[in-house]
Each structure stands twice: as C-alpha cells, then as structure tokens.
Protein backbone atom coordinates (compact mmCIF):
# COMPACT_ATOMS: atom_id res chain seq x y z
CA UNK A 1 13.84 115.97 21.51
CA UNK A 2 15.91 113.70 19.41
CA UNK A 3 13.14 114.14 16.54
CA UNK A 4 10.04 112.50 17.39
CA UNK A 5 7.09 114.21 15.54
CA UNK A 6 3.74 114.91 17.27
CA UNK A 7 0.85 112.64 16.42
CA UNK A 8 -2.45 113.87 15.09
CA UNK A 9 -3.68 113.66 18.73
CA UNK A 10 -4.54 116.18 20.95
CA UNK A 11 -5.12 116.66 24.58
CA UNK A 12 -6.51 119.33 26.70
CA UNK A 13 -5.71 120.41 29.85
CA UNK A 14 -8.29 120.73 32.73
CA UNK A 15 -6.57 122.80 34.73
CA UNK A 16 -3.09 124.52 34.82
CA UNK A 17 -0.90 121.30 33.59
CA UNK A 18 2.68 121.08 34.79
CA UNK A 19 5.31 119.77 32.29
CA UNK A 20 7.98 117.35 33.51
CA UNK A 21 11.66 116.30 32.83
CA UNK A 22 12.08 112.61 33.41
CA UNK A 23 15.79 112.60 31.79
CA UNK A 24 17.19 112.15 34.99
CA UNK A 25 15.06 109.55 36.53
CA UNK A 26 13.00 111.67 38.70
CA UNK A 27 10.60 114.14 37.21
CA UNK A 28 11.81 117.80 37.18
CA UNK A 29 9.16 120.28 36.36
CA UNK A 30 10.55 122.92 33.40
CA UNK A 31 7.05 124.16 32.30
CA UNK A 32 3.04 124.63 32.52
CA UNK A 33 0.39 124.31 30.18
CA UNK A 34 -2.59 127.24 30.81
CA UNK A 35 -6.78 125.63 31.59
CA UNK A 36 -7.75 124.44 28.54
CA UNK A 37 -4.95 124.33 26.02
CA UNK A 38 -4.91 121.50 23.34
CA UNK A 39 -1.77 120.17 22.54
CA UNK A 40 -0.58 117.39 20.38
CA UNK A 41 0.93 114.17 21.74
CA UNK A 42 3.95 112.49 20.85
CA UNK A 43 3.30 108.87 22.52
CA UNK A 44 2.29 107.99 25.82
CA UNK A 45 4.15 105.92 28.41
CA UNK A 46 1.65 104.35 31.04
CA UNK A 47 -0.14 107.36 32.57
CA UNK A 48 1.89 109.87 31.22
CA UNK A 49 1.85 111.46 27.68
CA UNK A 50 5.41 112.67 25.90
CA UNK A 51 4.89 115.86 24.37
CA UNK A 52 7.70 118.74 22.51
CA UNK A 53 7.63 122.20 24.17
CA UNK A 54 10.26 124.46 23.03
CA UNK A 55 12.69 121.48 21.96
CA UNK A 56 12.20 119.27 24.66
CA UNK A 57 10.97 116.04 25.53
CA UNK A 58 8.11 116.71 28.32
CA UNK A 59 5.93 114.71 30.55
CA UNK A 60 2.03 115.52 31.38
CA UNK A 61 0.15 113.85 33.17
CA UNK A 62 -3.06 111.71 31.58
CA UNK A 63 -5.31 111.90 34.01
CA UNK A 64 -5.14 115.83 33.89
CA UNK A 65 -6.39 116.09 30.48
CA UNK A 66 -8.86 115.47 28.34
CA UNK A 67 -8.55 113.66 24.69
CA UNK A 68 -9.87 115.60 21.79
CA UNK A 69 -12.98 113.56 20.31
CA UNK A 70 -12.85 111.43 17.56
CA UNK A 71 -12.46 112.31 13.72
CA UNK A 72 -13.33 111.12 10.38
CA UNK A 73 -9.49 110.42 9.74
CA UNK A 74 -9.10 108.29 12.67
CA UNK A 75 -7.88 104.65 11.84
CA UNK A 76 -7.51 103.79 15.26
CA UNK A 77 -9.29 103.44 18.59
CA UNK A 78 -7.98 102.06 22.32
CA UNK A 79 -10.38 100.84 24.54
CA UNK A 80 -10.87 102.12 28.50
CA UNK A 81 -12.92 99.37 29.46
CA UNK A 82 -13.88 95.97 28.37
CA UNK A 83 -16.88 97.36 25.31
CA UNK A 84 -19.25 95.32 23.40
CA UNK A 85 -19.52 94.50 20.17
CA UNK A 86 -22.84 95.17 18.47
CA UNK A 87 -24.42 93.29 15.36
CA UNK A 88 -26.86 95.84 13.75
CA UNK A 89 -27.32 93.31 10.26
CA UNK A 90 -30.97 92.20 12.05
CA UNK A 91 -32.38 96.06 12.09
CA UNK A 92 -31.26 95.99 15.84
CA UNK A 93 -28.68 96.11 17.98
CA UNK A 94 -27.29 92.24 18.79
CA UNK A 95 -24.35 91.46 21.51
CA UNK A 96 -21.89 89.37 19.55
CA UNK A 97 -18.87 89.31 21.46
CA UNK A 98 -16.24 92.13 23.30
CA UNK A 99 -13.11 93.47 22.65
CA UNK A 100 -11.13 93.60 26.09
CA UNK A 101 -9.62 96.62 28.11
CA UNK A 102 -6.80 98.18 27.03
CA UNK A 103 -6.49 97.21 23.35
CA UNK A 104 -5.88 99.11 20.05
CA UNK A 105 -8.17 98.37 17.04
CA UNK A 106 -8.97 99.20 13.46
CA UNK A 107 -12.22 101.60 12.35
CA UNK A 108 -13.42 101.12 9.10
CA UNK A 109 -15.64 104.18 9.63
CA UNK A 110 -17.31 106.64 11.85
CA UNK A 111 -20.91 106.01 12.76
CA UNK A 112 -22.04 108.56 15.09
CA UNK A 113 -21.50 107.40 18.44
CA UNK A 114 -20.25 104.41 17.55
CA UNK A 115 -17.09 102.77 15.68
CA UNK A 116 -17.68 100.75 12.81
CA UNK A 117 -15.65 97.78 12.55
CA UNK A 118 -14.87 94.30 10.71
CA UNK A 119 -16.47 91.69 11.78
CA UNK A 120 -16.66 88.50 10.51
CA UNK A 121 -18.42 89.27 6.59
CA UNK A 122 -20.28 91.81 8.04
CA UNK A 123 -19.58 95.10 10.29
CA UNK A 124 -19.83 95.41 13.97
CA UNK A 125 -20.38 98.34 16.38
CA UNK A 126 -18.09 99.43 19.37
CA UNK A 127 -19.81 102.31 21.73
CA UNK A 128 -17.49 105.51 21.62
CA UNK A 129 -17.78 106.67 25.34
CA UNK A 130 -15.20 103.68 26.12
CA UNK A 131 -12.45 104.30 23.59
CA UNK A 132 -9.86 106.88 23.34
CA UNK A 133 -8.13 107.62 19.87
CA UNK A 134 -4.83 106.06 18.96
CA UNK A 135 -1.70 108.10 19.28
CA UNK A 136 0.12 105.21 17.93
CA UNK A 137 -0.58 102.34 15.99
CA UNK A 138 0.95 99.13 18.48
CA UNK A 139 -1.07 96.09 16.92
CA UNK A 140 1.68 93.33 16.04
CA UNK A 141 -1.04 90.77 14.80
CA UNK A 142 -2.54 93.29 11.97
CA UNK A 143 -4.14 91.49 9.07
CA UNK A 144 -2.00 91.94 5.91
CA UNK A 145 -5.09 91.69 3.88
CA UNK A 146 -5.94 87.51 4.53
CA UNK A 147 -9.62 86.41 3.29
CA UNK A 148 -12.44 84.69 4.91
CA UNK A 149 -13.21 81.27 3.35
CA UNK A 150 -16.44 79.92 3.53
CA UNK A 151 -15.96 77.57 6.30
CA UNK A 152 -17.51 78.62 9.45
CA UNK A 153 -17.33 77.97 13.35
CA UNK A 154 -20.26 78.33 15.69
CA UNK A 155 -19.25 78.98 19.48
CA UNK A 156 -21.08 76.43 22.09
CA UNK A 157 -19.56 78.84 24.79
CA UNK A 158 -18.05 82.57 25.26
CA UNK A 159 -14.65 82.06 23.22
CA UNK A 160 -12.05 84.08 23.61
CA UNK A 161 -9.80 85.30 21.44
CA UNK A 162 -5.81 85.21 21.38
CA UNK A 163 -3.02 87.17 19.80
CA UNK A 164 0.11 84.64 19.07
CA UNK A 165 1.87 87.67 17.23
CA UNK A 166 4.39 87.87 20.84
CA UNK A 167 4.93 83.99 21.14
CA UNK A 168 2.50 83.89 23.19
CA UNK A 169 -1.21 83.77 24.07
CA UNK A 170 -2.72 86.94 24.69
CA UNK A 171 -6.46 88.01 25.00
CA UNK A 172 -7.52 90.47 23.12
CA UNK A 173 -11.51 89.66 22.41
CA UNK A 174 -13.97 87.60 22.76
CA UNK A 175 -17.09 86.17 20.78
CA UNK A 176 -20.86 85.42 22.80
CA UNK A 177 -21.99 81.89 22.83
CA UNK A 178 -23.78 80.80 19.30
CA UNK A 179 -21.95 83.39 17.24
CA UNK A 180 -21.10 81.75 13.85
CA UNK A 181 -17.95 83.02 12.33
CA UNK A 182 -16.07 82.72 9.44
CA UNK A 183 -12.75 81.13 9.48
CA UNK A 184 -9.52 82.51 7.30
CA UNK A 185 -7.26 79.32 7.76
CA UNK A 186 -6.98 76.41 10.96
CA UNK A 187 -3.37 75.88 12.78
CA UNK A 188 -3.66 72.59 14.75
CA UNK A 189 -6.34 73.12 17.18
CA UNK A 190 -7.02 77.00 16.13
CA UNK A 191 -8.94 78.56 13.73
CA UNK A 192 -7.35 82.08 12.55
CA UNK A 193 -10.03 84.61 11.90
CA UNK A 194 -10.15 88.21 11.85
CA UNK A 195 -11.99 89.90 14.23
CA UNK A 196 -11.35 94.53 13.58
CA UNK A 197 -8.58 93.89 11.16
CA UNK A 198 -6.73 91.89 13.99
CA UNK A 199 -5.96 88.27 13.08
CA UNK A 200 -6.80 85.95 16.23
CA UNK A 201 -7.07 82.35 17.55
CA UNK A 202 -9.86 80.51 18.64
CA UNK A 203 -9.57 77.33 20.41
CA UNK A 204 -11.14 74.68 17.95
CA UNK A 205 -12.62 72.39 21.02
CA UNK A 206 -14.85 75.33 21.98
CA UNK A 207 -16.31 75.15 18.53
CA UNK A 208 -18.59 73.26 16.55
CA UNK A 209 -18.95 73.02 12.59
CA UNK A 210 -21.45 73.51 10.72
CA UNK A 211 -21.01 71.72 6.61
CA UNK A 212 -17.15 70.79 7.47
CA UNK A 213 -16.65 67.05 7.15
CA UNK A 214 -20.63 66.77 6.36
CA UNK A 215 -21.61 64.70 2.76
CA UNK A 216 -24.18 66.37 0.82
CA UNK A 217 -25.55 64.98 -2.22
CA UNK A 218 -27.00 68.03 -4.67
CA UNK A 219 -29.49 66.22 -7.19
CA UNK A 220 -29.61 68.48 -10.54
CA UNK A 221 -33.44 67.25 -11.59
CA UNK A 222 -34.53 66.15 -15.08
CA UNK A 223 -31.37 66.27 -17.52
CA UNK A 224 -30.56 64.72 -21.44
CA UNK A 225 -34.02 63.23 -22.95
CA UNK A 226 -35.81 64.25 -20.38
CA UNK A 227 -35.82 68.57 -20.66
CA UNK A 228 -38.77 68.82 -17.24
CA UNK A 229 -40.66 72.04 -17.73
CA UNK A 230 -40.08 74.51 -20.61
CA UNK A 231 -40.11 78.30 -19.65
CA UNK A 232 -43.86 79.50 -21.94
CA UNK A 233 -41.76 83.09 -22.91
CA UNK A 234 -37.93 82.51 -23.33
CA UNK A 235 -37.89 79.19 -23.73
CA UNK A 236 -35.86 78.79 -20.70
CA UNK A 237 -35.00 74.53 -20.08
CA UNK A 238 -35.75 73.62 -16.34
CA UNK A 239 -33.05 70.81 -16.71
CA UNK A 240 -30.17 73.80 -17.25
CA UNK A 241 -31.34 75.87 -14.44
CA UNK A 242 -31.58 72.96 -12.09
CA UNK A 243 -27.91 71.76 -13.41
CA UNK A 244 -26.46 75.77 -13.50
CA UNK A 245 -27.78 75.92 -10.33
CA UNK A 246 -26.76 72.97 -8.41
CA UNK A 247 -22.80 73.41 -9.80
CA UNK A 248 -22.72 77.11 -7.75
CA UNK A 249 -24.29 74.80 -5.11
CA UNK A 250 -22.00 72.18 -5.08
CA UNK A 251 -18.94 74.96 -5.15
CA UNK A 252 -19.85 76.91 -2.36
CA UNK A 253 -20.26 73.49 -0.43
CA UNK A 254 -17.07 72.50 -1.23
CA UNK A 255 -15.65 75.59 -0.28
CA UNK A 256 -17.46 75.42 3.01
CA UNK A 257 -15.87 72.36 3.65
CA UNK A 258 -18.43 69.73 2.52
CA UNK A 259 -17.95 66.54 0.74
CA UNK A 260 -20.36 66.46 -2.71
CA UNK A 261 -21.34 64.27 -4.26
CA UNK A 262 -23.60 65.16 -7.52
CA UNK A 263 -25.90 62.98 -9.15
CA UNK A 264 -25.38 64.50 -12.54
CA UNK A 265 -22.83 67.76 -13.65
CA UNK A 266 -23.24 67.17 -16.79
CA UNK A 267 -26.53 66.99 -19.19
CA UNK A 268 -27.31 63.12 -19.12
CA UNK A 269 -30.86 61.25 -17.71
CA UNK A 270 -30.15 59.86 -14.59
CA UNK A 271 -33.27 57.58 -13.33
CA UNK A 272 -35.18 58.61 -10.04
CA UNK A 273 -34.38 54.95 -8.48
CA UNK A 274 -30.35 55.54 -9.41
CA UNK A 275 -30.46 58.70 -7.63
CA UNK A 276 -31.59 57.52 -4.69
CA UNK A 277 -28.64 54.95 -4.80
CA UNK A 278 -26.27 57.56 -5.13
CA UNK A 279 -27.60 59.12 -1.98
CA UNK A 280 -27.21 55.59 -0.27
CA UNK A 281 -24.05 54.60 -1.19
CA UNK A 282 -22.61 58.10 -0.30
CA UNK A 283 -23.97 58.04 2.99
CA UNK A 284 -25.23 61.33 2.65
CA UNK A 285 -25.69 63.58 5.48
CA UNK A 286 -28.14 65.48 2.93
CA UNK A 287 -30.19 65.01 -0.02
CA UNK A 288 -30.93 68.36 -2.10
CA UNK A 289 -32.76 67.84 -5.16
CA UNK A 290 -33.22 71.02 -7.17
CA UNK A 291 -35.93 71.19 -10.05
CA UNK A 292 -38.27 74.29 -11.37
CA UNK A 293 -41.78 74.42 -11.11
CA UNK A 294 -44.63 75.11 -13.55
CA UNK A 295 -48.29 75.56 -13.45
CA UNK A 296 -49.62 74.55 -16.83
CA UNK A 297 -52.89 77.37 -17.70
CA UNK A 298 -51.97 79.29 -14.69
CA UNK A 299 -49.43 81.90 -15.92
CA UNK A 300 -49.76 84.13 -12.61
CA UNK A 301 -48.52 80.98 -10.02
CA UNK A 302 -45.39 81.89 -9.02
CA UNK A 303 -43.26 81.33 -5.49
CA UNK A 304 -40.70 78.73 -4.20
CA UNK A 305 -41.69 75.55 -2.45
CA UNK A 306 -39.71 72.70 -1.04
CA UNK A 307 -41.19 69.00 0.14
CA UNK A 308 -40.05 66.71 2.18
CA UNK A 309 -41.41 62.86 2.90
CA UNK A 310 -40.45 61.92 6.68
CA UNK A 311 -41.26 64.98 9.13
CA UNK A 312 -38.85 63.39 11.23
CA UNK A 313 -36.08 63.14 9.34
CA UNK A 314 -36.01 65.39 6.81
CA UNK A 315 -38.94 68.58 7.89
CA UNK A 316 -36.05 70.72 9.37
CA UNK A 317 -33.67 70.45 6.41
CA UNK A 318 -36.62 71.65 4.80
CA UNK A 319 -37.54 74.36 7.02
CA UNK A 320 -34.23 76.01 6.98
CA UNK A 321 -33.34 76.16 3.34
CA UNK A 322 -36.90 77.63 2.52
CA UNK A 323 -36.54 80.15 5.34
CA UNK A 324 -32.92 81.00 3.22
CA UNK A 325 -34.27 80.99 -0.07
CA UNK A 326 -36.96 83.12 1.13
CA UNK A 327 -34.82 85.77 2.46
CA UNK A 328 -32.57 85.52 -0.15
CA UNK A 329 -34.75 85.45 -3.58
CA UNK A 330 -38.00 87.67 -2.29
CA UNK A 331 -39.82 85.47 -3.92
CA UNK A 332 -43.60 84.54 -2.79
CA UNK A 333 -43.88 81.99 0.15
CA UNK A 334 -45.24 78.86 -1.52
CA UNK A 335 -44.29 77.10 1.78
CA UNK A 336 -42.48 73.76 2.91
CA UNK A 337 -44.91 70.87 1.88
CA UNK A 338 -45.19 66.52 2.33
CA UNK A 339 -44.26 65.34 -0.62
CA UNK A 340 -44.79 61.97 -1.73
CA UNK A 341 -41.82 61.68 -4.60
CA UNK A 342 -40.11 59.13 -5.54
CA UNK A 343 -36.26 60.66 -4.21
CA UNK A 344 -37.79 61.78 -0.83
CA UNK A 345 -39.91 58.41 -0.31
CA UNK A 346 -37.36 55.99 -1.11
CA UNK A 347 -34.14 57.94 0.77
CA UNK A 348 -32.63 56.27 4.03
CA UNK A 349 -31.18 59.86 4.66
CA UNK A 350 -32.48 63.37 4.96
CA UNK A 351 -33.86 64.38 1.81
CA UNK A 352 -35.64 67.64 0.21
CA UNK A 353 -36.76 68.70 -3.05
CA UNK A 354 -36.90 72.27 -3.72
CA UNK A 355 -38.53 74.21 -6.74
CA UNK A 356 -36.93 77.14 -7.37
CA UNK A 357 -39.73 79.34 -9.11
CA UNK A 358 -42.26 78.88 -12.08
CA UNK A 359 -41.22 78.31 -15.53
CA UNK A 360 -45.22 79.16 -16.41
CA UNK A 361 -44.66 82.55 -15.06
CA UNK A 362 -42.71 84.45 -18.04
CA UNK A 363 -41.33 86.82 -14.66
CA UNK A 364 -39.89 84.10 -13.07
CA UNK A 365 -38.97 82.12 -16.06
CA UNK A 366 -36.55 85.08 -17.00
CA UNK A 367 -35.17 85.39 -13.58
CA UNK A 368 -34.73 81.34 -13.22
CA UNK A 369 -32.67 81.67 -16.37
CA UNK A 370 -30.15 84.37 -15.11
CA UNK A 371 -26.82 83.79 -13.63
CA UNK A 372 -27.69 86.22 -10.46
CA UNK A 373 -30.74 84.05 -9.93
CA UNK A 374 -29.26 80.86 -9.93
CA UNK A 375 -26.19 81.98 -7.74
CA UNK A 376 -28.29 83.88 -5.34
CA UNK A 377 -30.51 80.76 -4.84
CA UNK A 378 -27.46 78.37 -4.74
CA UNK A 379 -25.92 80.99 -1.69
CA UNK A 380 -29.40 80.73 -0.26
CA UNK A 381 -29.45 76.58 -0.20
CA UNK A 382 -25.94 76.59 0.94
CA UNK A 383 -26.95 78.89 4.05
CA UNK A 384 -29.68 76.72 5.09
CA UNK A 385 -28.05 73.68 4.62
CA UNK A 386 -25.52 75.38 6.98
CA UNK A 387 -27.82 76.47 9.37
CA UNK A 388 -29.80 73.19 9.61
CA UNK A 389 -26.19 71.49 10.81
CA UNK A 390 -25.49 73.77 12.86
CA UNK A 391 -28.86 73.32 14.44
CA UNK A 392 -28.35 69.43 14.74
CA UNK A 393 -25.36 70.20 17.04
C-alpha cells in the first residue's frame, strides 16, 4: 500500500473471505478474512473491493460480503437498481421521476428507510433497499452551490436527464411526464437544473413553459384621488395594498420569465376604460386586477374572492389563482364569482379581478397591511397564473 487510507465504509464477510494479490496481473491469494468480520474499504474496482491487511493492497470479492447499513454521516448513496423518486409535499407518496442504476448521489438527510434528497425547491425520497453507501465520492457534475430561478419547465413526456460534465451525454435520471421543475440557467436547447445536488440537462423540445415569453398585465386597483376602501381599525388604504401587492407580483413574474406590463407602479388614478386599453394594446396573455374588499356594517365578512366576466375565456384563470391564494393565505373560501365590472366586461383578453381580504374586518385589515401578507398573496397569484398556463398547454 502506497498510502491509500480506508474509507468510512465497511463490509462484512458472509463466509470465510479470501484476500487477493492482483500486482501481478493474476490474482494470488496471501490471506482470509474469518464469517462475519467487518472491515473497512479502500475503493472498489468493478466487483472487487481494495482493502489494507498488514501493509498490503488486497482484493475481496463484492459479492461475498455484505455492506454495513447506512449512517447519519453518510453524504453519499450508489444505486443497485434503477429507484424511484418519491414526492411526499402532497401528505403522500408521488412518483416524480428515477435516478438510474449505477449512479452516486447526494443525501441531504436520513429518513428512515428512505434517503432524503434535493429536488427541485422541495425534497424527494429514494427507497434504501436499492442503494449501497458511497466509498468514494465520483460525481464530476456536482453543483457548486448554483440557484433555482423562478422559471419553470413542465415535462409533456418521461425526460431524461444528462450529465455533460465528460463531454458527453450521459444518463443519469429521469423526471415522470407532467413534473414541473425549476430551471437554474438554459444552454441552447437545455435547461440546467439540479436534480440530488447533481447539475443535469434536459432537452428543451421535451418541455413546455409555463409564464416564459407569456404578457401579463397586473392592474394595482384604485390609486391617487381615488383611496377605494379604508381599513375601519388601522386605517389601512386599499389603494397601497393593491399597489404593494401587485409590485411583488409583477417581480416574481418577471423573474419567472413573464413580460409585465403594469397599469400603475406608482400612486396616480388611472381610469377603468384606460386600463382596459392598456390590456389591449399589450396584447395581454392575462389580466390581473388586484383590489381589497369591504363590507360596510358587516365587520365579521371576511375571505378572498375573485370574478371573472366570460366563463369561457377567463373562468379558469380564475379558478386557478383562487385555488393558490386559498392554499396559500388560509383565508375563508369566498369563492370564484361572474362579475359584471367594468375591466372584466370590456377586456378582449383573459381577465380576473381578485379581492384580497376585507378592509371591514379589523383581522384582515391588519394582515392586508403587512409585508408577509402581501408577498404571500403575490407568490400565491404568481403560482396560479403559472399553473393556469401550464394548463392551456
């Protein structure tokens, strides 16, 4: 031995274990292991593993021995077989894609049986029984620490997954049909993501988008002279939580890889009519109007709401973004609803006006004027604006 150190890895042996020589080219048999000792592994070469007894470099044979299990420690795993990978975000256990045979990847944690790993913004579960641990680390395409962005893909197919870090195309996972995915940076016809700390390429053709390239207009309601509601408590102005909010809005859309357009950004009176113009002449692939709500007398009304005009053309825009808000907020179900307003009845394209929460209910008048609120509900219109594309595809 030259000075190679042992891993942390450990075998044991099944039965009495000969120890070979391969110096020479043919293997030479120097020494034996007894049933059942563990002993720590240097590397392995195919089905072999290289240990150290007494000073020398010896040979055992992998299919002789068993690995020791898993520990907390462990930063690696190789897989035996092609495993899936399980999304557990839902409260249950979701196929998402597979990492193939024969692969080493990174754990973020131990979870019981399973291996917890990155996936996507969220973690994803790999099945134990078909990994081994790592005695070395051999990924070449590691992520050095690159971000997701907010743009996303959604599969149409099963997509596989390539490591370029050789020169080369090379397998090394795979994502289910109508997985949506976030994407760290594109490369011609590839999208780079990061799929168990392992930077990979998907084929862009495979893909579709969801807000990338679309033209969403975000209508802050009310604004200068004309204030809308006043919160009854704090004296919170609907016209600066519909503006506060629709800015985070227009952000993360722009991050996502939108085009926005906004009616206002700053605190000026824009008329109903010369909204709906802006929507025309930008062509808009969506119209989002954001206002407040209030329920004069009724201090207990509270909930989100959001109207539409054509059920045709603009019901599932609607749909989705309540169903995000919704999850998103907590807040009470006030439901999607016709409404006959002026920005929904006179718009060409799809159009929805959504009211965030009551400025009548002190409760949600102090939430509505909050930072957290307004970001969580701009993160919640973003997502089902998202989702309603991706739906159209």
């Amino acid at each position: 031995n030259p000075g190679l150190s042992p891993s942390t890895v450990t075998f044991k042996a099944k039965s009495i274990l000969a120890v070979y020589d391969n110096s020479s080219g043919g293997l030479v048999q120097f020494a034996t292991l007894n049933l059942g000792v563990s002993y720590p592994i240097i590397k392995q070469n195919g089905d072999w593993y290289v240990i150290d007894i007494a000073g020398r470099l010896g040979h055992v044979y992998k299919p002789a021995t068993v690995l020791r299990d898993f520990v907390a420690s462990d930063k690696y795993f190789t897989t035996t077989e092609k495993v899936i990978i399980y999304d557990n975000s839902s409260g249950g256990l979701k196929s998402v894609g597979y990492l193939d045979k024969g692969q080493t990847y990174m754990r973020v944690s131990d979870y019981g049986d399973w291996h917890k790993i990155k996936y996507g913004n969220e973690s994803g579960f790999v099945w134990k029984e078909s990994t081994e641990p790592t005695i070395e680390n051999p990924i070449r395409n590691q992520n050095p620490g690159h971000s997701n962005t907010f743009m996303t893909f959604k599969t149409k197919s099963i997509v596989g997954v390539f490591d370029n870090s050789s020169g080369e195309l090379v397998q090394f996972a795979a994502l289910d049909k109508d997985v949506k995915y976030p994407i760290i940076s594109e490369k011609g016809d590839w999208f780079i993501i990061d799929i168990a700390g392992r930077l990979g390429h998907v084929y862009k053709p495979a893909t579709a988008f969801g807000l990338k390239g679309k033209t969403i207009v975000v209508d802050a309601g009310h604004g200068g002279k004309d204030s809308g509601t006043v919160g009854t408590t704090y004296r919170v102005y609907e016209k600066n939580v519909n503006l506060e909010t629709s800015k985070l809005l227009a952000d993360y859309l722009r991050k996502a890889g939108a085009n926005v357009v906004m009616t206002r950004s700053t605190d000026v009176f824009i008329e109903l009519r010369d909204r709906v113009t802006v929507s025309h002449a930008a062509k808009a692939d969506a119209f989002v109007s954001v206002h407040s709500n209030s329920s004069p007398g009724s201090p207990n009304t509270r909930g989100i709401e959001t109207f539409y005009y054509n059920t045709v053309k603009d019901k599932a825009l609607a749909d989705n973004v309540q169903r995000q808000l919704l999850a998103h907020t907590g807040l009470k179900n006030r439901s999607v609803k016709f409404g006959n307003l002026h920005v929904l009845r006179e718009n060409k394209n799809p159009s929805i006006l959504i009211e965030l929460g009551f400025l009548t209910n002190s409760t949600e008048e102090k939430l509505l004027g909050s930072y957290s609120f307004q970001n969580t509900a701009a993160t919640a219109i973003y997502k089902g604006l998202e989702n309603y594309f991706y739906a159209a595809n």
